[in-house]
Structure formats: C-alpha cells, structure tokens
C-alpha atoms as a PDB file:
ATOM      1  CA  UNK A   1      10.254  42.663  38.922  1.00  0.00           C
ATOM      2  CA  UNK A   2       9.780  39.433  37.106  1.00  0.00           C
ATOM      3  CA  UNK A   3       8.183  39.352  34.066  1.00  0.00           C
ATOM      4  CA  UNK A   4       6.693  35.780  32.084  1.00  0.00           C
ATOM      5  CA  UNK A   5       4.172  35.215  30.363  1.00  0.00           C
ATOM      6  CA  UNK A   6       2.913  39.070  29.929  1.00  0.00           C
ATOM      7  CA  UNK A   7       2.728  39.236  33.301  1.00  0.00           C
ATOM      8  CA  UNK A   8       4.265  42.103  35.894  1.00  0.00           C
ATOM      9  CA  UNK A   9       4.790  40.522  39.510  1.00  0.00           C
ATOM     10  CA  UNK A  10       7.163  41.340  41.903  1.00  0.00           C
ATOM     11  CA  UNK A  11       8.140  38.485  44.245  1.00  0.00           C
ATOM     12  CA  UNK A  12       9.405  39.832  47.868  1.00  0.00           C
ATOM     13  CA  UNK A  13      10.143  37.480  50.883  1.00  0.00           C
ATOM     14  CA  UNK A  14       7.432  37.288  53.574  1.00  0.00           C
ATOM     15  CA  UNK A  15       8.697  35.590  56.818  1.00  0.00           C
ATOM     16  CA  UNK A  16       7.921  32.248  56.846  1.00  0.00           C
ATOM     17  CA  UNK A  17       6.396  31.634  53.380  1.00  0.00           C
ATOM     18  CA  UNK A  18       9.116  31.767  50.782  1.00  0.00           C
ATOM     19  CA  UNK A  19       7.843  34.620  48.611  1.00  0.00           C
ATOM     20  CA  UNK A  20       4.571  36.525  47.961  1.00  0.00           C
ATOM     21  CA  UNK A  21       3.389  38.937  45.204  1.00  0.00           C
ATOM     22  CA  UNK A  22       3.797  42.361  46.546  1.00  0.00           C
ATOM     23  CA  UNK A  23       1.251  44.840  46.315  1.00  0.00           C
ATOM     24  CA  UNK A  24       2.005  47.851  43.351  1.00  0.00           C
ATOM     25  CA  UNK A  25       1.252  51.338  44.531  1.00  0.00           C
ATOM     26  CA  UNK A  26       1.147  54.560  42.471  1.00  0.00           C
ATOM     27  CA  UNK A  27       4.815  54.537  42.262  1.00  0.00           C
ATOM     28  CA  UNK A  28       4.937  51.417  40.424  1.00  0.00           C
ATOM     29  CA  UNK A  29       1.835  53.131  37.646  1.00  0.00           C
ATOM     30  CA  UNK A  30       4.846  54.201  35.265  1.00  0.00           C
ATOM     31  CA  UNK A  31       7.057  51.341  35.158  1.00  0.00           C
ATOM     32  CA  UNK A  32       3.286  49.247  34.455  1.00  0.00           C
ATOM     33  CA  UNK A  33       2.652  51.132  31.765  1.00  0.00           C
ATOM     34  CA  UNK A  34       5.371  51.014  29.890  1.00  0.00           C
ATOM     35  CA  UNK A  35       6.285  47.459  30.361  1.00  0.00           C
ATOM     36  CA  UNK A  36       4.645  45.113  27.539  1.00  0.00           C
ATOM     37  CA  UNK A  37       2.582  43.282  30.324  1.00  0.00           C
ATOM     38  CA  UNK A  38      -0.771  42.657  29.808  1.00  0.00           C
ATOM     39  CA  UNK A  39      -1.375  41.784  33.128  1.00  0.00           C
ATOM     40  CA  UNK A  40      -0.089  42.718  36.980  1.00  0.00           C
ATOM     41  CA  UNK A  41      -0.545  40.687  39.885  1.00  0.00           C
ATOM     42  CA  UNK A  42      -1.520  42.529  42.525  1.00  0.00           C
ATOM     43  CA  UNK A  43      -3.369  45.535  43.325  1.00  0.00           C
ATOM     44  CA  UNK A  44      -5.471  46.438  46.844  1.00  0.00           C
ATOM     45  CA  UNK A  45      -7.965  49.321  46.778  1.00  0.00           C
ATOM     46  CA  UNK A  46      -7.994  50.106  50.193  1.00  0.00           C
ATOM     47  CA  UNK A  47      -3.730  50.321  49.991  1.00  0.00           C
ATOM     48  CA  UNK A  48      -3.698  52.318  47.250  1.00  0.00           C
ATOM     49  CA  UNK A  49      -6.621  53.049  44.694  1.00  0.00           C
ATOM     50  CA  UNK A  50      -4.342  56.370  42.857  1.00  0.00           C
ATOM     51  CA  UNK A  51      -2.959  52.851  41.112  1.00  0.00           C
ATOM     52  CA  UNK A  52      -5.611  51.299  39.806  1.00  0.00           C
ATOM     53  CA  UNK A  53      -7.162  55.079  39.105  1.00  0.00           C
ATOM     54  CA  UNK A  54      -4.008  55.542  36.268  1.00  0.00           C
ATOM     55  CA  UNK A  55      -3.901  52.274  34.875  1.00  0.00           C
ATOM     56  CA  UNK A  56      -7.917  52.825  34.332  1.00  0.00           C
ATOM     57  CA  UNK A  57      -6.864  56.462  33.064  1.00  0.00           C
ATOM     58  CA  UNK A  58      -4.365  55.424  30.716  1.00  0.00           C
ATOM     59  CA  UNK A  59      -6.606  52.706  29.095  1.00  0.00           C
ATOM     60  CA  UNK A  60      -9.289  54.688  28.474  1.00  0.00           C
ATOM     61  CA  UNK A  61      -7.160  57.315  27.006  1.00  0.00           C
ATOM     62  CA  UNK A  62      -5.314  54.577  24.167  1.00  0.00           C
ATOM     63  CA  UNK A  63      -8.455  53.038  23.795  1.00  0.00           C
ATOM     64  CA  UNK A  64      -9.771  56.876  23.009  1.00  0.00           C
ATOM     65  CA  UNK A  65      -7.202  57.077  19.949  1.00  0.00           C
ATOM     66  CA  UNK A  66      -9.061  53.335  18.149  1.00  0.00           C
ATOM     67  CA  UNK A  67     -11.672  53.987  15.769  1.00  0.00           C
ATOM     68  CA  UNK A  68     -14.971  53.290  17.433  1.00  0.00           C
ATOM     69  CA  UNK A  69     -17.341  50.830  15.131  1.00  0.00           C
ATOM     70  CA  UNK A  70     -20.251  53.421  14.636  1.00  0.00           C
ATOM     71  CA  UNK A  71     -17.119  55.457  12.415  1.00  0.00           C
ATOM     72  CA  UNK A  72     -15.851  52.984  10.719  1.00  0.00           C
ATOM     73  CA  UNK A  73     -15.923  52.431   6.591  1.00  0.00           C
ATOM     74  CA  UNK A  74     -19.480  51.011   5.188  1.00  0.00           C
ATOM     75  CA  UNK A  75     -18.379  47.891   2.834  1.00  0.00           C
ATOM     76  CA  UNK A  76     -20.830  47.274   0.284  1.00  0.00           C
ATOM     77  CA  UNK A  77     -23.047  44.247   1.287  1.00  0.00           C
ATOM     78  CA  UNK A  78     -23.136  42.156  -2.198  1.00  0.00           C
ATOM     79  CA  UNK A  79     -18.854  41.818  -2.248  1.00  0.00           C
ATOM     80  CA  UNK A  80     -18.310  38.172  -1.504  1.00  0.00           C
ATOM     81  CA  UNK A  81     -16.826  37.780   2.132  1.00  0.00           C
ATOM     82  CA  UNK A  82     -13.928  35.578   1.659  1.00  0.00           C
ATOM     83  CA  UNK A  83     -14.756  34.027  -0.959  1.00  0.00           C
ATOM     84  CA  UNK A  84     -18.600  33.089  -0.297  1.00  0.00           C
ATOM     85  CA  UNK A  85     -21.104  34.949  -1.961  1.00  0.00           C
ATOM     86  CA  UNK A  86     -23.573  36.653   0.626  1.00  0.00           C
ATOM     87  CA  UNK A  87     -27.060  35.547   0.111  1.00  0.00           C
ATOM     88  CA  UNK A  88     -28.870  38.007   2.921  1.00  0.00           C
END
C-alpha cells in the first residue's frame, strides 16, 4: 500500500493502463484504521458497503469519546480574549 501525503492507496496493474487505485473491501477496514491516513482512495458501495459501514462505525465511536460543546467549561465573559478587552 502506498502511503503520501495522509493518504492510503493501493496501486495494482490493470492491463493496458499502467496502474489504477484498487478498490478496499472489509478486509482492508483494519489495516485503514490503524494507519495514520486521513484519507483512502477508493471505496465502491455496491462492491462492498461492510467497508465504508466500519470506517463510519469507528468514527463515530472516537468522535463519541470528544467533549461535545453543549458540556464544555463556561469562561466568564468580561476576561479579556487575548489580550482585547470584550466590549459585548
């Protein structure tokens, strides 16, 4: 698999065009989520949607452990905000 640019594609030969991306499946869902990428190039649906399915599971399960805004800390409104007092 080659990897730039926070990228996952995996380049495979295709008769007479020199390489394409192939398509991940399910079987690639592990090795995607562990790698640093922050993208993958490319998925299909209609050849396998279990893929997309745990890459859409796992996000919403790390994204499940961040604090979500309505929780978060209250500041107090008259502190100046980096250096500028706040006139609202």
């Amino acid at each position: 698999m080659v990897q730039n640019g926070l990228r996952a594609i995996d380049w495979v030969p295709d008769g007479n065009i020199k390489l394409r991306p192939r398509t991940f499946t399910i079987a690639d869902a592990p090795d995607l989520i562990a790698s640093e990428n922050l993208f993958a190039r490319k998925f299909d649906r209609r050849q396998d949607e279990a893929v997309i399915s745990a890459l859409e599971h796992h996000l919403e399960t790390a994204i499940s452990f961040v604090t979500p805004h309505a929780a978060m800390p209250k500041f107090p409104t008259s502190l100046p905000l980096w250096g500028v007092p706040r006139t609202c």
